[in-house]
Protein backbone atom coordinates (compact mmCIF):
# COMPACT_ATOMS: atom_id res chain seq x y z
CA UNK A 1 7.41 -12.45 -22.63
CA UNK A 2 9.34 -9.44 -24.22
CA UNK A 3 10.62 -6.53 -22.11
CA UNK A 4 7.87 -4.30 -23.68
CA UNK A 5 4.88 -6.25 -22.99
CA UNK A 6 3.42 -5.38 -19.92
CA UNK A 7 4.43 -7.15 -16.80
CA UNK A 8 1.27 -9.34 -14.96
CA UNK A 9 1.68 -11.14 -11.89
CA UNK A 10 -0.08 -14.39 -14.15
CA UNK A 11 2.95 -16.63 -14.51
CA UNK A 12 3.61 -18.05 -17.47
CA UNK A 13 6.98 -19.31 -18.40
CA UNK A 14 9.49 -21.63 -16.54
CA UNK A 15 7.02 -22.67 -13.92
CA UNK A 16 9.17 -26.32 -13.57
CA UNK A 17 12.53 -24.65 -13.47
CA UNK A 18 11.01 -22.17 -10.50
CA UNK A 19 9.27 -24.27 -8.59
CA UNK A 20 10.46 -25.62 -5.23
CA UNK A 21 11.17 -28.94 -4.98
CA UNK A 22 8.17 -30.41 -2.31
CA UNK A 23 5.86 -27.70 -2.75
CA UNK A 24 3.05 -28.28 0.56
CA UNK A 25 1.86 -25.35 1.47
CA UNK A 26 -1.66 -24.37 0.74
CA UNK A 27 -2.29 -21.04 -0.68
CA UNK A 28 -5.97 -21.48 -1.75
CA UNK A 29 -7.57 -19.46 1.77
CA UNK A 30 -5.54 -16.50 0.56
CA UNK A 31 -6.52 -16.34 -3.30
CA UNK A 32 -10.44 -16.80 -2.25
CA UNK A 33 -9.71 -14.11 0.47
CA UNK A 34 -8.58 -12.03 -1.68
CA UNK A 35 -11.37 -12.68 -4.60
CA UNK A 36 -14.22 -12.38 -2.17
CA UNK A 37 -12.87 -9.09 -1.07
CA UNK A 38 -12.82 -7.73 -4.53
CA UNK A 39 -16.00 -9.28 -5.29
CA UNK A 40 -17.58 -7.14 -2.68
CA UNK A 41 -15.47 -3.86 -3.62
CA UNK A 42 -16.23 -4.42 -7.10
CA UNK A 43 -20.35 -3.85 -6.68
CA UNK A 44 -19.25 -0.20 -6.22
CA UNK A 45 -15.89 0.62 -7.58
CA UNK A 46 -15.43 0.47 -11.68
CA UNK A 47 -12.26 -0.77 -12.75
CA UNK A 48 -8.93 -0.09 -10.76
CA UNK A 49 -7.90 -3.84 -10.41
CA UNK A 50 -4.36 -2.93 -10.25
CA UNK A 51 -5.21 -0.63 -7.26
CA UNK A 52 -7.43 -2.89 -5.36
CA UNK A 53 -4.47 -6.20 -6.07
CA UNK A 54 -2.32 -3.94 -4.28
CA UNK A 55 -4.55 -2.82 -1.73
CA UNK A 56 -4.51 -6.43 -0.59
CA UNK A 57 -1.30 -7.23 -1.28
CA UNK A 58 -0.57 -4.68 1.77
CA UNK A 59 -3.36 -5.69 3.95
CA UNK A 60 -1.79 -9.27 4.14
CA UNK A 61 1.61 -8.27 4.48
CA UNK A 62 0.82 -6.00 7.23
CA UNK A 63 2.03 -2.58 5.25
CA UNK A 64 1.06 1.37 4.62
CA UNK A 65 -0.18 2.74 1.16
CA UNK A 66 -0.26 5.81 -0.32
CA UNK A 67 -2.81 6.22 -2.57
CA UNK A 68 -1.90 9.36 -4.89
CA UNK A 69 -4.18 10.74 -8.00
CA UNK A 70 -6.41 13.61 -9.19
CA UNK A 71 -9.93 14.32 -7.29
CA UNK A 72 -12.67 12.56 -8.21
CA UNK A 73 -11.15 9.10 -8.88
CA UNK A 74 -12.75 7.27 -5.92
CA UNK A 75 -9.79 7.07 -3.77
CA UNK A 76 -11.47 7.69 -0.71
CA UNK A 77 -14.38 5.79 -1.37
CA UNK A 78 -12.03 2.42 -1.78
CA UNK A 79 -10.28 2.58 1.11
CA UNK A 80 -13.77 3.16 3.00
CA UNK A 81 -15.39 -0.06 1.16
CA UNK A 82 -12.35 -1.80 2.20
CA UNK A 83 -12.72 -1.27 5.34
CA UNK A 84 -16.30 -2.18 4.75
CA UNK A 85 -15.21 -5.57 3.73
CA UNK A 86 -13.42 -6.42 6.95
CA UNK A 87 -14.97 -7.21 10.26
CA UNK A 88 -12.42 -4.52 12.31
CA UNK A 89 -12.37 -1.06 13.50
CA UNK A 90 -12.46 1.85 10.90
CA UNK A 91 -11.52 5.54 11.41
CA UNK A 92 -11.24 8.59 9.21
CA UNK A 93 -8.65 11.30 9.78
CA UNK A 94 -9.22 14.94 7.37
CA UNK A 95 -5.56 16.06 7.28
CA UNK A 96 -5.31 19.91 7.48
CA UNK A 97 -2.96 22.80 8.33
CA UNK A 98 -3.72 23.51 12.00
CA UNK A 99 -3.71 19.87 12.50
CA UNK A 100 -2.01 18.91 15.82
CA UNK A 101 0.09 15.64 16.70
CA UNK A 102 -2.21 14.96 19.73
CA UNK A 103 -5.10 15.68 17.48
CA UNK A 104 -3.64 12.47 15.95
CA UNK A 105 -2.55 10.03 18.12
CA UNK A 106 -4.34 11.30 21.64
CA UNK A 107 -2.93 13.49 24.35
CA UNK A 108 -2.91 12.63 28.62
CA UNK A 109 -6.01 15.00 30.32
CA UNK A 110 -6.06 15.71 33.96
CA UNK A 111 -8.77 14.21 35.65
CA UNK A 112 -9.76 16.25 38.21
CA UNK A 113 -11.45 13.55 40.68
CA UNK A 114 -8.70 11.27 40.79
CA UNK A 115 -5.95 14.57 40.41
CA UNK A 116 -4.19 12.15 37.72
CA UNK A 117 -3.37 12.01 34.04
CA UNK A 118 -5.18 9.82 32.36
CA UNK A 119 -4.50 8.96 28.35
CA UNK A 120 -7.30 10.15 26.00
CA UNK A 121 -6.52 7.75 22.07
CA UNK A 122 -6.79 10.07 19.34
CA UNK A 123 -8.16 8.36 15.98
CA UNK A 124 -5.04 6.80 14.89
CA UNK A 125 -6.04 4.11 17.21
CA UNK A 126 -8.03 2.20 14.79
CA UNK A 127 -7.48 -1.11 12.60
CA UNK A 128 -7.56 0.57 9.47
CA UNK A 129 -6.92 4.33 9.15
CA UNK A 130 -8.16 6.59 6.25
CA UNK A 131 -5.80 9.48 6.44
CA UNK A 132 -7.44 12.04 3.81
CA UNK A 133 -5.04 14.26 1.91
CA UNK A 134 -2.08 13.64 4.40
CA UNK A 135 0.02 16.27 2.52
CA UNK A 136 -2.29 19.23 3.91
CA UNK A 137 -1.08 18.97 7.58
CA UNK A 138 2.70 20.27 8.36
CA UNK A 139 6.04 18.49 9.54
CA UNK A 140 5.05 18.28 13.43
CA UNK A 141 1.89 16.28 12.71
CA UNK A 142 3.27 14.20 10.08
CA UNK A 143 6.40 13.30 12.24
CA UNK A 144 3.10 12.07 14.48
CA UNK A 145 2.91 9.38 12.03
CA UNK A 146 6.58 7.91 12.52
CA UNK A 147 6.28 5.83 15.40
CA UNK A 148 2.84 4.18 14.76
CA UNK A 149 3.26 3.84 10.98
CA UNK A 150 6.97 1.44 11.80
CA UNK A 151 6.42 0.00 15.56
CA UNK A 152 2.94 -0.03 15.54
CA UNK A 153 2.57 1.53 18.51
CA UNK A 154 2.17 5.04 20.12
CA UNK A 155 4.42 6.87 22.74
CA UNK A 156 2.61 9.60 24.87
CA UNK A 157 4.26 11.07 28.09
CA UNK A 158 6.70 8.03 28.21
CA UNK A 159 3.87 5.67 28.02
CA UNK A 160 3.82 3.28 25.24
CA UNK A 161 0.52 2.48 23.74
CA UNK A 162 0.20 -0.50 21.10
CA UNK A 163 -1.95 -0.62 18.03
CA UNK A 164 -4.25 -3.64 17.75
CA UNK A 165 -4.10 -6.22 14.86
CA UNK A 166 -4.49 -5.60 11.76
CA UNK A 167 -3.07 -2.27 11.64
CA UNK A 168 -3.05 -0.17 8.30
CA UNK A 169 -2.79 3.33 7.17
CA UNK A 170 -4.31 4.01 3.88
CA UNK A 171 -3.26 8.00 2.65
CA UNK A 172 -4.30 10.04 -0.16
CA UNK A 173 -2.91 12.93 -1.72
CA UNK A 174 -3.55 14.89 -4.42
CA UNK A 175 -0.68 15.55 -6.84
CA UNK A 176 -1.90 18.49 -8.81
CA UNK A 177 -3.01 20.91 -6.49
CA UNK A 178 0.18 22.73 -4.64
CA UNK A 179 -1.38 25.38 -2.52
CA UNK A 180 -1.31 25.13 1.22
CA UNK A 181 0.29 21.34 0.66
CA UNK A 182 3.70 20.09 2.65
CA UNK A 183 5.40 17.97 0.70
CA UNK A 184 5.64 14.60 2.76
CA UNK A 185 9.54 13.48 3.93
CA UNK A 186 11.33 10.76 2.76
CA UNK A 187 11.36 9.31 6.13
CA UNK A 188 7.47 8.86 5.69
CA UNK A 189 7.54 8.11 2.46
CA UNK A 190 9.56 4.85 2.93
CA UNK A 191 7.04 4.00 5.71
CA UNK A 192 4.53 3.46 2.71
CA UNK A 193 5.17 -0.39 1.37
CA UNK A 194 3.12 1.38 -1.93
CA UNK A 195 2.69 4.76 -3.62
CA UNK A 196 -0.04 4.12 -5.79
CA UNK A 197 -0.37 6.76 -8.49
CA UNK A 198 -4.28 6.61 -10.02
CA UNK A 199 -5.46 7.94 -13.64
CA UNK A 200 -8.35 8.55 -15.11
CA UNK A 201 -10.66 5.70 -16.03
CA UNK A 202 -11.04 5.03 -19.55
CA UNK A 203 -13.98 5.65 -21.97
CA UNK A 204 -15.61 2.31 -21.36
CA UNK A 205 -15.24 2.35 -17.42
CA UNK A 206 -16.46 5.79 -17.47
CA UNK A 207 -19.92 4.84 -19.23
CA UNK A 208 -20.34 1.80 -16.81
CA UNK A 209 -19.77 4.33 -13.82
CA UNK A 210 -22.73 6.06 -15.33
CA UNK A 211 -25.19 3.24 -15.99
CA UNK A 212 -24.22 1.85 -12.38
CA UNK A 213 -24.83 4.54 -10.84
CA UNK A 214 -27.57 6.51 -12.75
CA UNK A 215 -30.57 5.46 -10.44
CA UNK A 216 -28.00 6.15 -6.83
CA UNK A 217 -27.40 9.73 -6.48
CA UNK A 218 -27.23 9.07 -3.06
CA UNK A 219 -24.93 6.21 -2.51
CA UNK A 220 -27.14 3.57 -1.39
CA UNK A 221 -24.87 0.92 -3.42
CA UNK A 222 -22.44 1.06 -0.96
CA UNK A 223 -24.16 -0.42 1.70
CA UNK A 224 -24.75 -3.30 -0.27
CA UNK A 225 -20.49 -4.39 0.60
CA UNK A 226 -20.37 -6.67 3.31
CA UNK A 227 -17.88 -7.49 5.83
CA UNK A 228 -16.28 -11.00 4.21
CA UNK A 229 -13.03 -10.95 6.49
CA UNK A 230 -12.48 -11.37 10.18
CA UNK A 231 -8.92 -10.27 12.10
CA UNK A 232 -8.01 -13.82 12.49
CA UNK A 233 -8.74 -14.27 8.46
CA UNK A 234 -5.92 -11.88 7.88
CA UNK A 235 -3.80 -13.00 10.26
CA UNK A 236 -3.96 -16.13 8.75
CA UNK A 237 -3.51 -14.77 5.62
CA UNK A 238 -0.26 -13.11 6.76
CA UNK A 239 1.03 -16.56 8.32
CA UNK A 240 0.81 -18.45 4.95
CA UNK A 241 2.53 -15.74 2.94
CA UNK A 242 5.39 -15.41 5.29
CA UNK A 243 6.52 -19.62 4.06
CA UNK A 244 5.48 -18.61 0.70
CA UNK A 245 8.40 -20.37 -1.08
CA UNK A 246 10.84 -17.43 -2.77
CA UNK A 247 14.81 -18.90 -4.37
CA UNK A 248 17.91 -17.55 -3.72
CA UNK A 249 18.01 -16.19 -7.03
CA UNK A 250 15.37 -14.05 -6.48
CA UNK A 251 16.13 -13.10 -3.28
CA UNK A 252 19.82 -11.49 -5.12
CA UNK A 253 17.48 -10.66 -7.84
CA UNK A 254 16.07 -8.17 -5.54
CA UNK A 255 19.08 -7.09 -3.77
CA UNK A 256 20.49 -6.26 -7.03
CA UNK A 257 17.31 -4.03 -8.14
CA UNK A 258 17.40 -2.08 -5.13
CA UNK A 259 21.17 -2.17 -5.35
CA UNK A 260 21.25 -0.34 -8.65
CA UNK A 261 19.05 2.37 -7.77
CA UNK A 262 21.62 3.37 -5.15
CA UNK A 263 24.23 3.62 -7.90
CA UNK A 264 22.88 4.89 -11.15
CA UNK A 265 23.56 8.05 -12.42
CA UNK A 266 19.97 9.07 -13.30
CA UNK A 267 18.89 9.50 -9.05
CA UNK A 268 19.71 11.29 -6.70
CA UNK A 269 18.66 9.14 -3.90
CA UNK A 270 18.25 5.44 -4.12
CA UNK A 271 15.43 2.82 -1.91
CA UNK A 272 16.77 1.65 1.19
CA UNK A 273 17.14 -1.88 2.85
CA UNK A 274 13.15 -1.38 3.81
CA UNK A 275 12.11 -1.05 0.43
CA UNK A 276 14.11 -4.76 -0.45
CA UNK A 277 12.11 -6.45 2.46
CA UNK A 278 8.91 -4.52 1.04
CA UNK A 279 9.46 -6.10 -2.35
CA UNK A 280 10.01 -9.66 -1.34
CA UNK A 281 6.81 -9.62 0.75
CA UNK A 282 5.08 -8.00 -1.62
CA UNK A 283 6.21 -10.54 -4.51
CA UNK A 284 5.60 -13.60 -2.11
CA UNK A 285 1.47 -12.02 -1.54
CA UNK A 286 1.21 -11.54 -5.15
CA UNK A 287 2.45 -14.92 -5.62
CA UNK A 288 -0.18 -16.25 -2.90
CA UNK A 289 -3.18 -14.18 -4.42
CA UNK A 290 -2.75 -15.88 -7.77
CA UNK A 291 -2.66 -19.47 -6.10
CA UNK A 292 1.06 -20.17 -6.18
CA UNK A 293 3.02 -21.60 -3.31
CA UNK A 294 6.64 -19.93 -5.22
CA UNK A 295 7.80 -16.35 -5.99
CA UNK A 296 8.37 -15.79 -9.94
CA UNK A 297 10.56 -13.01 -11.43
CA UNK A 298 7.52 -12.11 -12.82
CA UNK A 299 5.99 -11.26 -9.56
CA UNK A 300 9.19 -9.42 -8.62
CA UNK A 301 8.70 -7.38 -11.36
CA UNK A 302 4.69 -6.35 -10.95
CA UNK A 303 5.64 -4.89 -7.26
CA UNK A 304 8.53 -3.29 -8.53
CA UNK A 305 7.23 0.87 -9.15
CA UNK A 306 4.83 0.60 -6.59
CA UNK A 307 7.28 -0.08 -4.40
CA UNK A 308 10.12 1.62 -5.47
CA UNK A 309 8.82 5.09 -7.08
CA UNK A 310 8.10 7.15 -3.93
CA UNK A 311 11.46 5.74 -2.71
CA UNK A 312 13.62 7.29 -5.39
CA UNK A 313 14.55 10.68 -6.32
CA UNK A 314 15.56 11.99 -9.78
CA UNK A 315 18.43 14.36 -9.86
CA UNK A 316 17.85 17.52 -11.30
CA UNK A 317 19.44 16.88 -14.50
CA UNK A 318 17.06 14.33 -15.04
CA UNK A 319 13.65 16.41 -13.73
CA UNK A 320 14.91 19.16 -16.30
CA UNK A 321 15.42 16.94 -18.73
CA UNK A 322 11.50 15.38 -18.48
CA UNK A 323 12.48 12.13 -17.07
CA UNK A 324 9.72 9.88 -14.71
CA UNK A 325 11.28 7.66 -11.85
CA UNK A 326 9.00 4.92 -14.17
CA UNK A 327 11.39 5.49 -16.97
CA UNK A 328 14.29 5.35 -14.81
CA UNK A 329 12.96 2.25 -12.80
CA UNK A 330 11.76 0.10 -15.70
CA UNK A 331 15.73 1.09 -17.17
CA UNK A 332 16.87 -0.76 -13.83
CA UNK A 333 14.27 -4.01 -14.29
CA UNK A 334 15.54 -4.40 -18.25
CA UNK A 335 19.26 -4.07 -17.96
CA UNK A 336 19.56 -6.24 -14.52
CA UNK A 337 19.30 -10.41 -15.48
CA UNK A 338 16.48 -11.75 -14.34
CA UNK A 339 16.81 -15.51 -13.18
CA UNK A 340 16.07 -18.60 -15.03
C-alpha cells in the first residue's frame, strides 16, 4: 500500500509479522453482529458504509458520535434505524435555543401529597439518544451534556442518577447554516469518540435512492428494519473487543500520532490523552468487525480523522491560508513510522 491510496480497515500486508503469537480469542459474534446490523440498515439507507462502520464501531466500544453534514443526507433517519436494529430504549431530543438543562436531563417536582421532592427523568434517560442539531441550544444546556456524556450518569439536587446499559448519544449538526447556532466547546467535542463529516451521495447512489424509494412516499420501508441485537449482544460485543490483541508498537504508534498533533506548528490545539484511548478502542473494534483477533497499523490509520478532526484546531495562519485539519492530520499519519 502507498501513502496515497486510500486507507481500508481490510488488512493486507504483514499479517505473520503482526499477529500475536497464540491467537484464541473468537471474534466471529462481533463481525456477524455487526453485518446483520447493516444488513437491516441497509434496506433503507443507500450507501454511507463508512458512516454506518463507524456507527458500530462506537456502539461496541461504548462511545458518543457526532454526526455532522448538509440537510437532507439521512442523518437522522440512520441513527433512528439504528436504534431500530437494537432491542433497547430509544429517545429523540430537538435541540433549540430556549432549550433548558432540566428540559434535558429531568428536574425534582414537589409532590404535594407526600410534601416531598420527587425526581422527574428528562429524555436523556434513554439507551440510545438522538440529539437533533445539538448546536441550536446554548452553553447552559449543552454543559447539561457533560456529566452523562463521560460518567454516564446524571446529578440532580445532589442525587446521582445512572444511565442504563448501552448508553449512546448520537448528535447532528449542520455545518453550513450559521444563524441562531452555538458553536459546541471543546470540552464536548472531545466527549464525541467520532465527528463524522457526511457528503453528498454520488450519481449512482442517488438514482438507487430514487428507484428504492419511488413507490414509498411515505416511509413504509422503514418498518421493514428489525431489532437483530439485544443489550446483552452488545455487551458481549464490548467484552471481546476489550482482549482484542493490539502490540506495543502500536500502542507507541498511537501515542506518537496524538503526540505530534500537540507539537506541530500547523494547530493551535492538539487531541488529548482521551482521544489516544478513543483510537486504540476504536482500532481494536475495527479490527474485531473485520474478523481479526489483532490490531493492524492499518486499522490505526482508518480511525484516525474521525477521531482526531473535531479534536484539533488549526491556527489562524493555517484557516487563512485554506488549510483542512484532514490535510494537516493525514501530514501527521505520513511523516510518523508506522510499525513493521
Amino acid at each position: 500500500m502507498t501513502e496515497d491510496e486510500p486507507i481500508s480497515p481490510d488488512f493486507t500486508e504483514n499479517q505473520e509479522a503482526l499477529t500475536p503469537p497464540a491467537p484464541s480469542l473468537d471474534v466471529d459474534p462481533v463481525m456477524l453482529r455487526a453485518e446483520r446490523v447493516k444488513a437491516e440498515i441497509g434496506q433503507v439507507i443507500v450507501g454511507q458504509e463508512d458512516m454506518l462502520e463507524l456507527l458500530l464501531v462506537a456502539l461496541f466500544t461504548g462511545g458518543h458520535v457526532l454526526l455532522e453534514g448538509v440537510p437532507g443526507i439521512a442523518k437522522t433517519l440512520t441513527a433512528k434505524l439504528l436504534a431500530r436494529t437494537l432491542h433497547t430504549e430509544f429517545s429523540r431530543i430537538q435541540f433549540t435555543p430556549d432549550l433548558m438543562p432540566a428540559d434535558v436531563v429531568g428536574t425534582s417536582v414537589f409532590n404535594m401529597k407526600t410534601s416531598d421532592f420527587t425526581f422527574k427523568s428528562g429524555p436523556i434517560f434513554s439507551n440510545i439518544v438522538l440529539i437533533d442539531e445539538i448546536n441550536r441550544s446554548p452553553a447552559k444546556t449543552q454543559a447539561s451534556l457533560f456529566e452523562v456524556m463521560e460518567e454516564r450518569q446524571v446529578t440532580v439536587d445532589g442525587v446521582t442518577y445512572p444511565m442504563s446499559a448501552p448508553f449512546m448519544v448520537v448528535a447532528t449538526q449542520n455545518p453550513i447554516e450559521q444563524e441562531g447556532t452555538y458553536k459546541l466547546p471543546e470540552a464536548q467535542l472531545d466527549r464525541f469518540l467520532f465527528k463524522i463529516i457526511l457528503s453528498y451521495p454520488s450519481l449512482e447512489e442517488e438514482q438507487s435512492i430514487l428507484r428504492r424509494f419511488r413507490n414509498d412516499f411515505n416511509g413504509a420501508l422503514r418498518e421493514t428494519v428489525n431489532a437483530v441485537l439485544t443489550p446483552s449482544d452488545i455487551a458481549d460485543c464490548q467484552r471481546i473487543i476489550e482482549e482484542v490483541y493490539i502490540r506495543e508498537e502500536l500502542l507507541d504508534y498511537i501515542a506518537a500520532i496524538v503526540h505530534n498533533t500537540r507539537s506541530n506548528a500547523d494547530l493551535f490545539l492538539g487531541a488529548s490523552p482521551r482521544a489516544s484511548l478513543s483510537l486504540m478502542k476504536a482500532s481494536k473494534a475495527v479490527a474485531a468487525m473485520a474478523g481479526r483477533n489483532f490490531v493492524t497499523p492499518d486499522d490505526i490509520r482508518y480511525v484516525v480523522y474521525p477521531t482526531l478532526n473535531h479534536r484539533v484546531i488549526l491556527t489562524p495562519e493555517r484557516e487563512m491560508e485554506g488549510y483542512t485539519t484532514r490535510e494537516v492530520l493525514d501530514e501527521i499519519v505520513k511523516k510518523i513510522e508506522v510499525p513493521r
